[in-house]
C-alpha atoms as a PDB file:
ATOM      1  CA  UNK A   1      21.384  -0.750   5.113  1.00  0.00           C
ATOM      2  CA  UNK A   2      18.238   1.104   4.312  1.00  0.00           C
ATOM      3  CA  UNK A   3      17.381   4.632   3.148  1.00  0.00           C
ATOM      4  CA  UNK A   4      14.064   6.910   2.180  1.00  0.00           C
ATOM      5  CA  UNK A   5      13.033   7.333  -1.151  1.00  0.00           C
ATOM      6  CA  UNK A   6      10.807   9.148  -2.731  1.00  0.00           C
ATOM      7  CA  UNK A   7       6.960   7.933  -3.012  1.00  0.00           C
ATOM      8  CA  UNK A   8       6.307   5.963  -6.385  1.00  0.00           C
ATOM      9  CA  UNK A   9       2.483   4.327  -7.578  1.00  0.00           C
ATOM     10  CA  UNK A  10       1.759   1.818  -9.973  1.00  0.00           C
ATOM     11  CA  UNK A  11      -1.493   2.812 -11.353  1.00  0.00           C
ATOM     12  CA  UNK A  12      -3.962   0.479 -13.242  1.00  0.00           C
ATOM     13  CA  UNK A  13      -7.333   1.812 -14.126  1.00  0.00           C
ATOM     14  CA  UNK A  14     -10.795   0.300 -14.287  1.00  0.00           C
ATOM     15  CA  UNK A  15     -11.253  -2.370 -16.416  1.00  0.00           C
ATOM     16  CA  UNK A  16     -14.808  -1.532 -16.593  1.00  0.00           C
ATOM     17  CA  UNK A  17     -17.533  -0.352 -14.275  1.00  0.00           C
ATOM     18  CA  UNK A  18     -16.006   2.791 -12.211  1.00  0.00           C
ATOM     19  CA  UNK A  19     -17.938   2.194  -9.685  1.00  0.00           C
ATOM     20  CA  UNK A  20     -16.335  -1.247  -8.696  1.00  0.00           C
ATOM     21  CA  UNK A  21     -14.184  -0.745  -5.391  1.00  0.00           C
ATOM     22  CA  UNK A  22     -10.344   0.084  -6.152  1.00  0.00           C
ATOM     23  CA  UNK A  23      -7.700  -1.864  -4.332  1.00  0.00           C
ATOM     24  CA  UNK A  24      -4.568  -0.779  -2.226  1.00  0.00           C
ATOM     25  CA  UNK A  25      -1.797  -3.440  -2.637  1.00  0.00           C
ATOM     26  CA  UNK A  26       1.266  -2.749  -0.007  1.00  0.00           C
ATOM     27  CA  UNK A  27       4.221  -5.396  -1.164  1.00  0.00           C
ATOM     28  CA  UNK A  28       6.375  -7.569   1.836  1.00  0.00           C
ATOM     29  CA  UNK A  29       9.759  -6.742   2.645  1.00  0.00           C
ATOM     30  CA  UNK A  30      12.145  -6.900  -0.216  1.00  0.00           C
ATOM     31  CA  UNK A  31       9.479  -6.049  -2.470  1.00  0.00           C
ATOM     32  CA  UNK A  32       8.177  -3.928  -5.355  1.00  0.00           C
ATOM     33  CA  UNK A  33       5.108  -1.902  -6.095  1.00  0.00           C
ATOM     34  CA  UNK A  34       4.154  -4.456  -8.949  1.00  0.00           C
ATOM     35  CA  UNK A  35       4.918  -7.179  -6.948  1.00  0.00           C
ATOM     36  CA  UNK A  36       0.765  -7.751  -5.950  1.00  0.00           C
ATOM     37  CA  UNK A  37      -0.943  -6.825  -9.002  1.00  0.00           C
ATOM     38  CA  UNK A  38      -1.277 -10.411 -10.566  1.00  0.00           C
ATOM     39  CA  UNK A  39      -3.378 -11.738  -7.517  1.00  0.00           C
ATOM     40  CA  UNK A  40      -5.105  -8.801  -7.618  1.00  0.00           C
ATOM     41  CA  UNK A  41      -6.307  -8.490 -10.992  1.00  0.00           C
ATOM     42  CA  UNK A  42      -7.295 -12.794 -10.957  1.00  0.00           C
ATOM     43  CA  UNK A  43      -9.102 -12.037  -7.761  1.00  0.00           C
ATOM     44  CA  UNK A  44     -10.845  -8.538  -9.115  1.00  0.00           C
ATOM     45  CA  UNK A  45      -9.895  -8.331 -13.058  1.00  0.00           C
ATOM     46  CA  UNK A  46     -11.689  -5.231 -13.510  1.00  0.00           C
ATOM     47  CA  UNK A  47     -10.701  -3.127 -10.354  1.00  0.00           C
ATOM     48  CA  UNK A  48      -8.308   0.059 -10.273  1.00  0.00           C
ATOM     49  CA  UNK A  49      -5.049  -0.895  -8.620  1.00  0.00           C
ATOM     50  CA  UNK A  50      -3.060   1.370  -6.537  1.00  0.00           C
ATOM     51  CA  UNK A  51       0.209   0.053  -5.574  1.00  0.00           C
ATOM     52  CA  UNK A  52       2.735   2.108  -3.695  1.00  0.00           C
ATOM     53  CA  UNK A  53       6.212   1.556  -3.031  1.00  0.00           C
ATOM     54  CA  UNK A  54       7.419   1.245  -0.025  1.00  0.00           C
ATOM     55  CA  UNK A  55       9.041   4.305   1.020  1.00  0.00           C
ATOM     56  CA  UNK A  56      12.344   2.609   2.646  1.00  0.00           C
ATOM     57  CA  UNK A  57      15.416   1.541  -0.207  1.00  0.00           C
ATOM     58  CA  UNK A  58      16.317  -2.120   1.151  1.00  0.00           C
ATOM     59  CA  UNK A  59      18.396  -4.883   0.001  1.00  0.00           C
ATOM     60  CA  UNK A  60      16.658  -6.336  -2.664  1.00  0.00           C
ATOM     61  CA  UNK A  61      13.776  -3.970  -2.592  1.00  0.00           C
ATOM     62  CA  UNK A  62      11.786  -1.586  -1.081  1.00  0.00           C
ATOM     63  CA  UNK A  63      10.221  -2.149   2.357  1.00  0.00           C
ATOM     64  CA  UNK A  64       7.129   0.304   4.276  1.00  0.00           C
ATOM     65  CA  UNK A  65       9.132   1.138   7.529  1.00  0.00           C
ATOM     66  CA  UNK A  66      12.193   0.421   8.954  1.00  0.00           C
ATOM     67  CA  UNK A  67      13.365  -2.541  11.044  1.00  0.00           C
ATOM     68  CA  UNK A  68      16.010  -2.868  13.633  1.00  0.00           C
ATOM     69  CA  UNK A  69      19.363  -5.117  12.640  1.00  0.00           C
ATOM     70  CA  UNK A  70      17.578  -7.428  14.769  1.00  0.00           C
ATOM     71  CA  UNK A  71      14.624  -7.715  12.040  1.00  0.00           C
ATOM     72  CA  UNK A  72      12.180  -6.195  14.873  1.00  0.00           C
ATOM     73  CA  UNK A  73      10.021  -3.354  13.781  1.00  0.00           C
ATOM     74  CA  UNK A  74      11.122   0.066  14.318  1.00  0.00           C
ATOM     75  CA  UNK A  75       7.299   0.945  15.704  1.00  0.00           C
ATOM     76  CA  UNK A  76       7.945   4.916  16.371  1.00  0.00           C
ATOM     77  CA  UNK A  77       8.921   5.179  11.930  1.00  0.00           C
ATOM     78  CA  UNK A  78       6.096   2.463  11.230  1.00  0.00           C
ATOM     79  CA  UNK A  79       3.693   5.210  12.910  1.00  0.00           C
ATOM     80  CA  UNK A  80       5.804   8.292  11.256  1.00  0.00           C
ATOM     81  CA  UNK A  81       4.927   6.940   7.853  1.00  0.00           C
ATOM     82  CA  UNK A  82       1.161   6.100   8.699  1.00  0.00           C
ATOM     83  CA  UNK A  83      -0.213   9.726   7.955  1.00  0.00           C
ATOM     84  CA  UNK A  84       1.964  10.201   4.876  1.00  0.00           C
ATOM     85  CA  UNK A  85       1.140   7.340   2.953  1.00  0.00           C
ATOM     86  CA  UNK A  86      -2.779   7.617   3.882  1.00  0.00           C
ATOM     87  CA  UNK A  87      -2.142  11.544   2.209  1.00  0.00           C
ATOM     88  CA  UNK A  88      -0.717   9.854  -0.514  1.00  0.00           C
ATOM     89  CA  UNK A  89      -3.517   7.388  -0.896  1.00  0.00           C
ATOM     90  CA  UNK A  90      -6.447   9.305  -0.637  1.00  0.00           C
ATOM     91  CA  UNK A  91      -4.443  11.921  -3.261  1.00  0.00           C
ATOM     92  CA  UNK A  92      -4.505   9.307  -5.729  1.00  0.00           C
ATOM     93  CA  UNK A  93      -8.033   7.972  -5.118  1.00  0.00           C
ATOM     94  CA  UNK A  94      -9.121  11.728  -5.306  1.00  0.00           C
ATOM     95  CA  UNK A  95      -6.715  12.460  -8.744  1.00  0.00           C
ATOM     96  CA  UNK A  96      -8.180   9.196 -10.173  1.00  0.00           C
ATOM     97  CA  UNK A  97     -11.572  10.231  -9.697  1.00  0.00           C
ATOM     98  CA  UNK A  98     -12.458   6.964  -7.566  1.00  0.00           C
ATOM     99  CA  UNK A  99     -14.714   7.640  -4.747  1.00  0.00           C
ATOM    100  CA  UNK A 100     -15.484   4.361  -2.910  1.00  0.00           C
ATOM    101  CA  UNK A 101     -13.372   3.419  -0.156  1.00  0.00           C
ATOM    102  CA  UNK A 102     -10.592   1.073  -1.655  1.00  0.00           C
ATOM    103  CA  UNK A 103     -10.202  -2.607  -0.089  1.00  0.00           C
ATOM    104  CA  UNK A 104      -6.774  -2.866   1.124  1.00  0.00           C
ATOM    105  CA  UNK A 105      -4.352  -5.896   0.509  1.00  0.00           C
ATOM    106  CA  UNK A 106      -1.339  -5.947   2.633  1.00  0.00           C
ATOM    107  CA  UNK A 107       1.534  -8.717   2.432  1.00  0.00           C
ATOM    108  CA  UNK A 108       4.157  -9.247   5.009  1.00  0.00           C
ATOM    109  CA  UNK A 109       5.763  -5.873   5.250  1.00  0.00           C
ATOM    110  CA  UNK A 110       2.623  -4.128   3.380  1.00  0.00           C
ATOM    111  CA  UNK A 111       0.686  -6.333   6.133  1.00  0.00           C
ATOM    112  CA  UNK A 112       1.970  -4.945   9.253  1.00  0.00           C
ATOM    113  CA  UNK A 113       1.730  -1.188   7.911  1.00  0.00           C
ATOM    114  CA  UNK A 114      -1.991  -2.260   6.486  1.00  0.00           C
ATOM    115  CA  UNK A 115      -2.168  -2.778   9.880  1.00  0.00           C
ATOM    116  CA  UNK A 116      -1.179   0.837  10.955  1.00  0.00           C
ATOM    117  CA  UNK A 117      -3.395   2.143   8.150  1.00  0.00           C
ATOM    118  CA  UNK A 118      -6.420   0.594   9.454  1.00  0.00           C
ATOM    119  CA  UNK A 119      -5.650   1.351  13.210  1.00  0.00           C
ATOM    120  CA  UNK A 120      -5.319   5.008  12.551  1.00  0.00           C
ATOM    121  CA  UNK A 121      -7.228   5.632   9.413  1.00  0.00           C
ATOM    122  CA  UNK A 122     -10.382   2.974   9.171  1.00  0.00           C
ATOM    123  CA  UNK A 123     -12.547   5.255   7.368  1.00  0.00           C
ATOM    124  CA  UNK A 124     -10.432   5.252   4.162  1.00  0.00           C
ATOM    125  CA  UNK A 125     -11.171   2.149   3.755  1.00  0.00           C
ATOM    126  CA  UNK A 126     -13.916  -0.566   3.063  1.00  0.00           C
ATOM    127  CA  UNK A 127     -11.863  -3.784   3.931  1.00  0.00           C
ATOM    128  CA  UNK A 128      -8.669  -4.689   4.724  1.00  0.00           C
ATOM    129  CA  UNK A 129      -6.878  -8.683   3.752  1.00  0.00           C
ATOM    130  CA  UNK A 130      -3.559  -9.210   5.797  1.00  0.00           C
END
């Protein structure tokens, strides 16, 4: 069973020099928005972190999209929640005042729509680790 919820961002500001590139963190399946930030901030301790949600209330967690009962992705709502979240995104880079393209860090789940981020939206972002 799986429903919608409503968007939710764990925010961490700079550390330090603005000017260092913010990371995206997208959690795996089952997941939550914090669930990324610890290898983030040993890999870049002084970065912004913006870590969404995933916008789908699973068992367990929170997932990006939808999947069949079969486990297969549900590719026509992974592409209905592409635009959204990159609105969301760019909102909060823009409301945060951070103007270099964020590196994006995508696990499992967060991986595949990473994925669909960087297929339909490359110019929001610098780099992208799957």
């Amino acid at each position: 069973m799986s429903a919608d919820v409503a968007p939710v961002i764990s925010w961490v500001p700079p550390r330090g020099d603005r000017g260092e590139r913010p990371w995206v963190l997208l959690h795996g399946s089952d997941g939550h928005e914090t669930d990324l930030l610890p290898l983030a901030a040993r890999v870049s301790p002084s970065a912004a972190m913006i870590a969404p949600r995933g916008s789908v209330a699973v068992e367990g967690g929170f997932a990006h999209f939808h999947r069949r009962p079969d486990r297969t992705i549900d590719e026509d709502d992974l592409l209905r929640r592409v635009a959204p979240l990159a609105r969301l995104l760019n909102s909060t880079l823009a409301d945060h005042g951070l103007d270099r393209p964020p590196i994006l860090l995508g696990y499992s789940n967060g991986a595949i729509m990473a994925a669909a981020l960087l297929a339909h939206t490359p110019e929001l972002f610098e780099a992208t680790v799957l």
